[in-house]
Protein backbone atom coordinates (compact mmCIF):
# COMPACT_ATOMS: atom_id res chain seq x y z
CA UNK A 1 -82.11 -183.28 31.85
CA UNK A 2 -83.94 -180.34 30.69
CA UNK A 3 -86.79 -181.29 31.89
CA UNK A 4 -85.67 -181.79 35.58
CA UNK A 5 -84.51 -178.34 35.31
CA UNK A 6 -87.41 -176.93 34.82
CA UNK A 7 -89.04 -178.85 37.11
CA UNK A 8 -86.71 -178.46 40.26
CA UNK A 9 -87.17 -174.37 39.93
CA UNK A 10 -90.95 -174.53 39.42
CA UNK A 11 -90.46 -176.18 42.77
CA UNK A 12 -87.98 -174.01 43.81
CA UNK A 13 -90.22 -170.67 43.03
CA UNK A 14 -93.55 -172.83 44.70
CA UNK A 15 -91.03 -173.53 48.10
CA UNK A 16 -90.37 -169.54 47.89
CA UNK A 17 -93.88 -168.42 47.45
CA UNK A 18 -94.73 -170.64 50.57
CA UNK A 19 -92.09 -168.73 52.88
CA UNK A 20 -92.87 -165.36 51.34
CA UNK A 21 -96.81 -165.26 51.46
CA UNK A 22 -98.12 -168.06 53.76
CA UNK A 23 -95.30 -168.77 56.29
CA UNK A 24 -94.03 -165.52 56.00
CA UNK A 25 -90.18 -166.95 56.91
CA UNK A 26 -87.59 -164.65 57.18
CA UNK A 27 -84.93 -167.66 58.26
CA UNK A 28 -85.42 -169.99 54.92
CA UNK A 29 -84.33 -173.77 54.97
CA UNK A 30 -83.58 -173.48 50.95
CA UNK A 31 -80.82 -172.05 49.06
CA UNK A 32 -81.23 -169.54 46.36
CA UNK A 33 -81.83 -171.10 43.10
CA UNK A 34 -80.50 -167.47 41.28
CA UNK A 35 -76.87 -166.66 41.39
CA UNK A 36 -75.34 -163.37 39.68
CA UNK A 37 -71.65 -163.14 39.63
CA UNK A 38 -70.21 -159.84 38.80
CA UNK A 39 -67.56 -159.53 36.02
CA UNK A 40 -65.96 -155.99 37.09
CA UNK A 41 -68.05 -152.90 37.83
CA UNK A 42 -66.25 -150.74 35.22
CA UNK A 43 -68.55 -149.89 32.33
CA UNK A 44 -67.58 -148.28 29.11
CA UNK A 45 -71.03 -146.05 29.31
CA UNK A 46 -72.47 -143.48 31.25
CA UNK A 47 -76.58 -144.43 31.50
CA UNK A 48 -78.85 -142.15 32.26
CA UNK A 49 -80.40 -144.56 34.46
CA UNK A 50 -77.38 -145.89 35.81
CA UNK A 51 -75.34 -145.07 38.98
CA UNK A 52 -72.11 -145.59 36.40
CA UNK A 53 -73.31 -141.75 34.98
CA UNK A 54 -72.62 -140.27 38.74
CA UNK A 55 -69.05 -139.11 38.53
CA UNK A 56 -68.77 -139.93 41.97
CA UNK A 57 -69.85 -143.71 41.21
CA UNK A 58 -66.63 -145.33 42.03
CA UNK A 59 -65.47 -143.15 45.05
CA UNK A 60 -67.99 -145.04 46.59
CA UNK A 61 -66.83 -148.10 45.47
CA UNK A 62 -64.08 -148.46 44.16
CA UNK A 63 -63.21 -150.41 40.74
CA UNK A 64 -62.95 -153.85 41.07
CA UNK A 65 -62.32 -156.72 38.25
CA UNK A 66 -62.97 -160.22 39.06
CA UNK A 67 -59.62 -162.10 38.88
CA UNK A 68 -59.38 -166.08 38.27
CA UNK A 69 -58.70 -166.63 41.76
CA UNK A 70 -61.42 -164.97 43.61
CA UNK A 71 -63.65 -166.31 41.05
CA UNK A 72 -62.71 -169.99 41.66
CA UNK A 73 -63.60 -169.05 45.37
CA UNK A 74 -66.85 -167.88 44.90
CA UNK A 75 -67.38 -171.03 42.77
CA UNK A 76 -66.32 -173.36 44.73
CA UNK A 77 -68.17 -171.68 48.29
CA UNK A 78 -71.88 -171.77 45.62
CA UNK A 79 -71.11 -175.22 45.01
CA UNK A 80 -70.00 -176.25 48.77
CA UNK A 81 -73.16 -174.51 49.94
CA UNK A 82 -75.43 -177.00 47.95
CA UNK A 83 -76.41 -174.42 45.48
CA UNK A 84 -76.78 -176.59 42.36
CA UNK A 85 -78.59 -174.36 39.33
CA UNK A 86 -76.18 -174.62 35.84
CA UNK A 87 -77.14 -170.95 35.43
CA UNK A 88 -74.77 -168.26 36.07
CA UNK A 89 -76.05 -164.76 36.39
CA UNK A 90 -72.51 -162.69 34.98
CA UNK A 91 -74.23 -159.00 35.77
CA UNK A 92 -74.27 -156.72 38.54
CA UNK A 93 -72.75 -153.52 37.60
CA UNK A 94 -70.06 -152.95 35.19
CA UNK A 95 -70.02 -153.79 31.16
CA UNK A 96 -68.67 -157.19 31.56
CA UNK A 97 -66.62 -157.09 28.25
CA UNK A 98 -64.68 -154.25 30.33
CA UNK A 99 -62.81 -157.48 31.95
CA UNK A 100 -60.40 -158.81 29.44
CA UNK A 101 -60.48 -162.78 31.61
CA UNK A 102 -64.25 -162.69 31.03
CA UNK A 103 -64.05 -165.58 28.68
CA UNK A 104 -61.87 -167.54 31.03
CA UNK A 105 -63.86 -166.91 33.64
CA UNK A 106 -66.81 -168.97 31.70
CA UNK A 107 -64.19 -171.36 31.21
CA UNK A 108 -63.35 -171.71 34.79
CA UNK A 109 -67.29 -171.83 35.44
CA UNK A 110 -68.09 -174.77 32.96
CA UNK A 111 -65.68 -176.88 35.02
CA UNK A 112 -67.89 -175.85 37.70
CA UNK A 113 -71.11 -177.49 36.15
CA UNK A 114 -72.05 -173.80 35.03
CA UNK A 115 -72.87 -174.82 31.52
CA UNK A 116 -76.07 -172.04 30.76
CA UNK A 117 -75.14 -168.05 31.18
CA UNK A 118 -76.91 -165.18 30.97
CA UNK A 119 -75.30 -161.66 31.46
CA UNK A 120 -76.59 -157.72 30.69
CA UNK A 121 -73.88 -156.31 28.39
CA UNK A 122 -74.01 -153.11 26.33
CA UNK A 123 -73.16 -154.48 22.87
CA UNK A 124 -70.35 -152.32 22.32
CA UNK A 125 -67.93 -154.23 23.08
CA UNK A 126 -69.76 -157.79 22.55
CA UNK A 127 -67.67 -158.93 19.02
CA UNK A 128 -67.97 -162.00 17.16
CA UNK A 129 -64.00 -162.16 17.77
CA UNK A 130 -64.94 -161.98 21.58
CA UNK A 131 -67.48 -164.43 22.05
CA UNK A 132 -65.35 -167.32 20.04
CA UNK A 133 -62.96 -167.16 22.83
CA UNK A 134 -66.05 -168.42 24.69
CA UNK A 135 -66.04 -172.37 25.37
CA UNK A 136 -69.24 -172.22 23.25
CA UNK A 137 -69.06 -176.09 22.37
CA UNK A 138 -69.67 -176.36 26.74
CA UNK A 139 -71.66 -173.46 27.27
CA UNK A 140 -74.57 -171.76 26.25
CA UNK A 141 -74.42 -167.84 26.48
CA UNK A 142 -77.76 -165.63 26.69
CA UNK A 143 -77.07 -162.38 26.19
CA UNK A 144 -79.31 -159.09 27.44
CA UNK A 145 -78.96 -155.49 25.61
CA UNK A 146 -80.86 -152.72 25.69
CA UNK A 147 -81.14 -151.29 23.03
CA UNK A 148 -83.53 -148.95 20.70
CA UNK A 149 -84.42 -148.12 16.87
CA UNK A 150 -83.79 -144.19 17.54
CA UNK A 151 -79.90 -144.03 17.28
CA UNK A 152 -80.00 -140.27 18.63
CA UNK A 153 -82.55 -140.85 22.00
CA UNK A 154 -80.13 -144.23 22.76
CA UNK A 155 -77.00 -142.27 22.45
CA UNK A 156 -78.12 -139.31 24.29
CA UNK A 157 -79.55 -141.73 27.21
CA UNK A 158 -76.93 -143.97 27.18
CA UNK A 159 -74.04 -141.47 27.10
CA UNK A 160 -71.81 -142.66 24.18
CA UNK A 161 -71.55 -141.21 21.52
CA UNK A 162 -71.54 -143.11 18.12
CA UNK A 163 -71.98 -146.34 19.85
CA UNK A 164 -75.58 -146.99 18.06
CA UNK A 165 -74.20 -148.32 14.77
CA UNK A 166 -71.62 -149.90 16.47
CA UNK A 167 -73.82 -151.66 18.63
CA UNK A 168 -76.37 -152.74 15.70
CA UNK A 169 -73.64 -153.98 13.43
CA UNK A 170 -72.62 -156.30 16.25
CA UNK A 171 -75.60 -157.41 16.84
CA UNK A 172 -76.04 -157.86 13.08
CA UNK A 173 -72.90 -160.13 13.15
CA UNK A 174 -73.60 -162.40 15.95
CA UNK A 175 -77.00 -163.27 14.42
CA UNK A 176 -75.17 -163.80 10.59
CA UNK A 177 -72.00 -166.30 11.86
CA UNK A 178 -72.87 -169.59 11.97
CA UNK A 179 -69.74 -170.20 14.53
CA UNK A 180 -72.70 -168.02 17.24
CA UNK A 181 -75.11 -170.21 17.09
CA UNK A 182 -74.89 -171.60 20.76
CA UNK A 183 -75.54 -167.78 20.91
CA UNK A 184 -78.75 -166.35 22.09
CA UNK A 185 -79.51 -162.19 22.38
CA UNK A 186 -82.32 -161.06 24.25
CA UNK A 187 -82.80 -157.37 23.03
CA UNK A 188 -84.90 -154.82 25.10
CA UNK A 189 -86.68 -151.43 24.16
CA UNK A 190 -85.06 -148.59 26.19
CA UNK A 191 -87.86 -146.19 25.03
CA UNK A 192 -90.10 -146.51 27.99
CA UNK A 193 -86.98 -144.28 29.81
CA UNK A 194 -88.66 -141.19 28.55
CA UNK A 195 -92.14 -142.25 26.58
CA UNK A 196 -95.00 -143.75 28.57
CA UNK A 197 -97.94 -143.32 25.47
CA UNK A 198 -98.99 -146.68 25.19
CA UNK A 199 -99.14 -146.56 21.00
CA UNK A 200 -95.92 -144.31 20.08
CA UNK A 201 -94.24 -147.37 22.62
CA UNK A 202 -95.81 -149.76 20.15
CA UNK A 203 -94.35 -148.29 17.70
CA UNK A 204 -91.00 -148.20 18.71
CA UNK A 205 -90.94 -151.67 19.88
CA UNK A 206 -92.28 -152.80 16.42
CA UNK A 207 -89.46 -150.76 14.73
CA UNK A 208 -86.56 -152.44 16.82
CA UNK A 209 -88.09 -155.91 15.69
CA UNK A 210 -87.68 -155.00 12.02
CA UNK A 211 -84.36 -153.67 12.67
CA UNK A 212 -83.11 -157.15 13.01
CA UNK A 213 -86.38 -159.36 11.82
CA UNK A 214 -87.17 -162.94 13.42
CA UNK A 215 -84.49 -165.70 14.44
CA UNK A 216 -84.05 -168.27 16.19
CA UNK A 217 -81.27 -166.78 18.92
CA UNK A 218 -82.88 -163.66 19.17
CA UNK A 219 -85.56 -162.76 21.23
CA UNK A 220 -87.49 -158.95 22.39
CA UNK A 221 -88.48 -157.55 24.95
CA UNK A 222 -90.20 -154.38 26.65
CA UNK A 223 -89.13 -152.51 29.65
CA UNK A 224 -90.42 -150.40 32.43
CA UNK A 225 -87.89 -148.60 34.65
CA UNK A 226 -87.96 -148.20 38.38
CA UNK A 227 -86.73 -145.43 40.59
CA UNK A 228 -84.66 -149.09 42.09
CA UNK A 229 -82.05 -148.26 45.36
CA UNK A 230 -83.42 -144.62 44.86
CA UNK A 231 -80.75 -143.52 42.17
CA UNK A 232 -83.18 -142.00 39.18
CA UNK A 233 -86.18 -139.91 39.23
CA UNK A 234 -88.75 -141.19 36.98
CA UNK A 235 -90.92 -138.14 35.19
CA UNK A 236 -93.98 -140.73 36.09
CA UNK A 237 -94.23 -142.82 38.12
CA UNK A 238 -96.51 -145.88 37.78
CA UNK A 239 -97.64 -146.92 40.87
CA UNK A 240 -100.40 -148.15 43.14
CA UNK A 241 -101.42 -148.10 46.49
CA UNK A 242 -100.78 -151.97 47.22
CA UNK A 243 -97.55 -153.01 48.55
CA UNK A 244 -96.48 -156.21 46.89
CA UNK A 245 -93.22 -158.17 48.77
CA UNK A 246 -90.47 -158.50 47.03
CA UNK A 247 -88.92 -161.57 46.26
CA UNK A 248 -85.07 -161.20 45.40
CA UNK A 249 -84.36 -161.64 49.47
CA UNK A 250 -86.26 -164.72 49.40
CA UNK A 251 -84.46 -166.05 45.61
CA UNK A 252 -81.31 -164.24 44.48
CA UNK A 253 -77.41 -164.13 45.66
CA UNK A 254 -75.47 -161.50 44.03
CA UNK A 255 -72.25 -161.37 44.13
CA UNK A 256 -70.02 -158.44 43.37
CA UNK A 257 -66.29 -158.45 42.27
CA UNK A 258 -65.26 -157.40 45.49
CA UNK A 259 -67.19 -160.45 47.19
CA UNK A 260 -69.84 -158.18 48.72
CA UNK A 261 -73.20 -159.97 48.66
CA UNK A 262 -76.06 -156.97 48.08
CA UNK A 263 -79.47 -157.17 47.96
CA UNK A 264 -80.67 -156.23 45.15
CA UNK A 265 -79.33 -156.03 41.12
CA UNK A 266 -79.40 -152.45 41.38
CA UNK A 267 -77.50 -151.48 44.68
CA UNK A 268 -74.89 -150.57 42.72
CA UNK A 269 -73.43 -148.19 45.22
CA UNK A 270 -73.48 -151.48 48.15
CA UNK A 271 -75.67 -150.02 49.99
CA UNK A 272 -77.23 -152.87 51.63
CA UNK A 273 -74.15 -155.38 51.85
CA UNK A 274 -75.08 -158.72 54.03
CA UNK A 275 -71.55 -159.69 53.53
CA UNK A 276 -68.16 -161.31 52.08
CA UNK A 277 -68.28 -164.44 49.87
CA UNK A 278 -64.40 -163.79 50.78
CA UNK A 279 -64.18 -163.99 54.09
CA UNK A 280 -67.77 -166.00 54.84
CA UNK A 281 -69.58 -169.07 53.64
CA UNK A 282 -72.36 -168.61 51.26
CA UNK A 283 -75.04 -170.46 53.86
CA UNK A 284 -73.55 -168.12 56.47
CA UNK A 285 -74.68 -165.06 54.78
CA UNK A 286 -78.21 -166.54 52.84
CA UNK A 287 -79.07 -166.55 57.00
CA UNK A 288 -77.22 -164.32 58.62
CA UNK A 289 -78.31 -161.37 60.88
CA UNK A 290 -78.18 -158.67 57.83
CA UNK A 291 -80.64 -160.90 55.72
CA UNK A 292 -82.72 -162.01 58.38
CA UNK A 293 -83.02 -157.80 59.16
CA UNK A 294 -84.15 -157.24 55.19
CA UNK A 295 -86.50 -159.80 55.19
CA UNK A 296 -88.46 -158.49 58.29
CA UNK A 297 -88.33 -155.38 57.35
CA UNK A 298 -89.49 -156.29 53.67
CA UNK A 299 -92.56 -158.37 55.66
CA UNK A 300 -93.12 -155.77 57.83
CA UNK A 301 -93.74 -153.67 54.95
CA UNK A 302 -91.55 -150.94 56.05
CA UNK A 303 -88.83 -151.08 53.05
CA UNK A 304 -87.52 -147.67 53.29
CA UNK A 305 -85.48 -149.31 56.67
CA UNK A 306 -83.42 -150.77 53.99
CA UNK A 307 -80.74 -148.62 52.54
CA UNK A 308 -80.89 -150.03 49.59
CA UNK A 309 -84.66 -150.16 49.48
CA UNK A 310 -85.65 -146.51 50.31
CA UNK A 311 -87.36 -145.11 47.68
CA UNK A 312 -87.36 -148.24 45.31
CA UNK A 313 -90.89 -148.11 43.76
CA UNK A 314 -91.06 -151.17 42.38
CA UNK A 315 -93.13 -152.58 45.02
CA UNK A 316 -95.58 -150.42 44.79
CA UNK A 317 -96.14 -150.79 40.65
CA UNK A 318 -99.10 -153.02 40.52
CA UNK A 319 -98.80 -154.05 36.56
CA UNK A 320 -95.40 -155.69 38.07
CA UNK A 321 -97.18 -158.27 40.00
CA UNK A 322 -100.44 -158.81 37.70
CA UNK A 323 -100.41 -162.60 36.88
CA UNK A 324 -99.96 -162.13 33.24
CA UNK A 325 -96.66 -160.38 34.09
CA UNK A 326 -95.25 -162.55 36.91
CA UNK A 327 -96.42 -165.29 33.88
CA UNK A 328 -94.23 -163.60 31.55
CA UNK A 329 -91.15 -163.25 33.41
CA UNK A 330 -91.72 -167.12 34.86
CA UNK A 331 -92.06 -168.65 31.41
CA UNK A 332 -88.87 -165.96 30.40
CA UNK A 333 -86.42 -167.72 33.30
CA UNK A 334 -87.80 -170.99 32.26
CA UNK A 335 -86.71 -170.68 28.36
CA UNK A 336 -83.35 -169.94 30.08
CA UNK A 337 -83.09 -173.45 32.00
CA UNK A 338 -84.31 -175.15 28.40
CA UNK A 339 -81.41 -173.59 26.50
């Protein structure tokens, strides 16, 4: 089974690549293979590099928690539409924890055929107590934090105070409970946020390794911000003169609690909505007119006619699309699928 996962996205991604860069398609004849399912987008922290740290965050859009009923909506419209992945994407904005029906929302997706997950959370919240009301025997959770050695720079960038310890000491107890081992954390340096010096990074990565040491449900990671739907301003920014496409148009549906499909993971403010999962079918909106519009305009190389594009700089960062990165990040969704 595993393997016919892995193979039906490496033909998945090969299908995409076609329509991207040789047929350049903006109208696609495939369904997304990625599907990201917001929990609430309510979060506990205040980010530097968040939109959640802009008081004004949620007179923009208002907060909204997924409820059972909505979420058995949006399940059952993926499922009508053909879409037929087991993974479930549980991030968009929001600390997901922030949702008290989160675990019964897993519940509701394993009936689904959702039985691999993988959701951004900031470990505050993310208890031993919490995860066993998980249907962890069904499904397998994969769980993203960011995270950092320094306790001072990742409470001063992530806006909480005395969250560090608390954070580690979950993280600590997850890895020690044998009842978590269906459990898997994928744990990212945040230091890149205000370091770019190549050894002091090494450094820092190599001290949140021996924070925790090597096991078999943990796993780390590096990270490069991006000035993404224009919120932060980067004090460098790391960028060519190429412009590289970007693929989320062409692979990812994101859904938000509300049932506003946006482009990207990091329109947090919905700047670029293409619809309703409420009020539309999911096929309706993978081709409708707003989609169809990013996609040329994303071809066309003229981004910055995208609200939520303008003054994203990601396509412009050549290490992004080296092949030893797009590599990296392949083999890293393909570990998820063999979970």
């Amino acid at each position: 089974m595993q393997t016919m996962q892995i193979f039906s996205k490496l033909s998945f991604y090969g299908r995409a690549f076609m329509n991207m860069h040789v047929l350049r398609r903006s109208e696609l004849a495939y369904l997304p293979e990625y599907v990201a399912l917001e929990v609430t987008n309510v979060c506990n922290f205040k980010c530097a590099f968040c939109p959640q740290s802009d008081p004004k965050h949620h007179q923009i859009v208002p907060k909204s928690y997924l409820d059972k009923e909505s979420c058995a909506l949006f399940l059952r419209k993926i499922r009508e539409a053909g879409i037929t992945t087991n993974l479930m994407h549980w991030t968009l904005d929001g600390e997901p924890f922030m949702n008290d029906r989160f675990a019964e929302l897993v519940h509701l997706s394993a009936e689904y055929s959702f039985t691999n997950t993988h959701f951004a959370s900031n470990g505050m919240l993310c208890t031993v107590d919490r995860l066993m009301e998980f249907p962890l025997d069904k499904v397998r959770l994969n769980i993203a934090i960011d995270f950092c050695a320094d306790k001072e720079f990742f409470e001063n960038v992530r806006g909480t105070k005395r969250s560090w310890e608390r954070v580690r000491s979950n993280i600590e107890s997850i890895l020690g409970d044998p009842r978590t081992q269906n459990v898997g954390l994928e744990l990212t340096d945040i230091s890149s946020f205000s370091e770019d010096d190549p050894e002091k990074l090494s450094k820092a990565f190599e001290a949140l390794q021996l924070l925790f040491g090597q096991h078999g449900n943990i796993k780390y990671r590096t990270r490069t911000f991006h000035n993404a739907t224009g919120f932060i301003r980067l004090r460098t920014q790391k960028t060519g003169k190429k412009y590289h496409l970007c693929p989320y148009p062409w692979t990812q549906f994101r859904i938000a609690s509300n049932g506003d499909i946006v482009i990207c993971c990091r329109d947090l403010d919905h700047k670029t909505v293409l619809g309703n999962l409420k009020t539309q079918s999911a096929a309706e909106i993978w081709n409708g007119a707003p989609m169809l519009s990013v996609r040329r305009n994303l071809l066309n190389e003229t981004p910055e006619c995208v609200a939520a594009c303008k003054g994203c700089d990601l396509p412009y960062d050549d290490s992004k699309f080296t092949i030893q990165n797009v590599y990296r990040a392949a083999r890293g969704r393909m570990q998820l699928f063999s979970t």
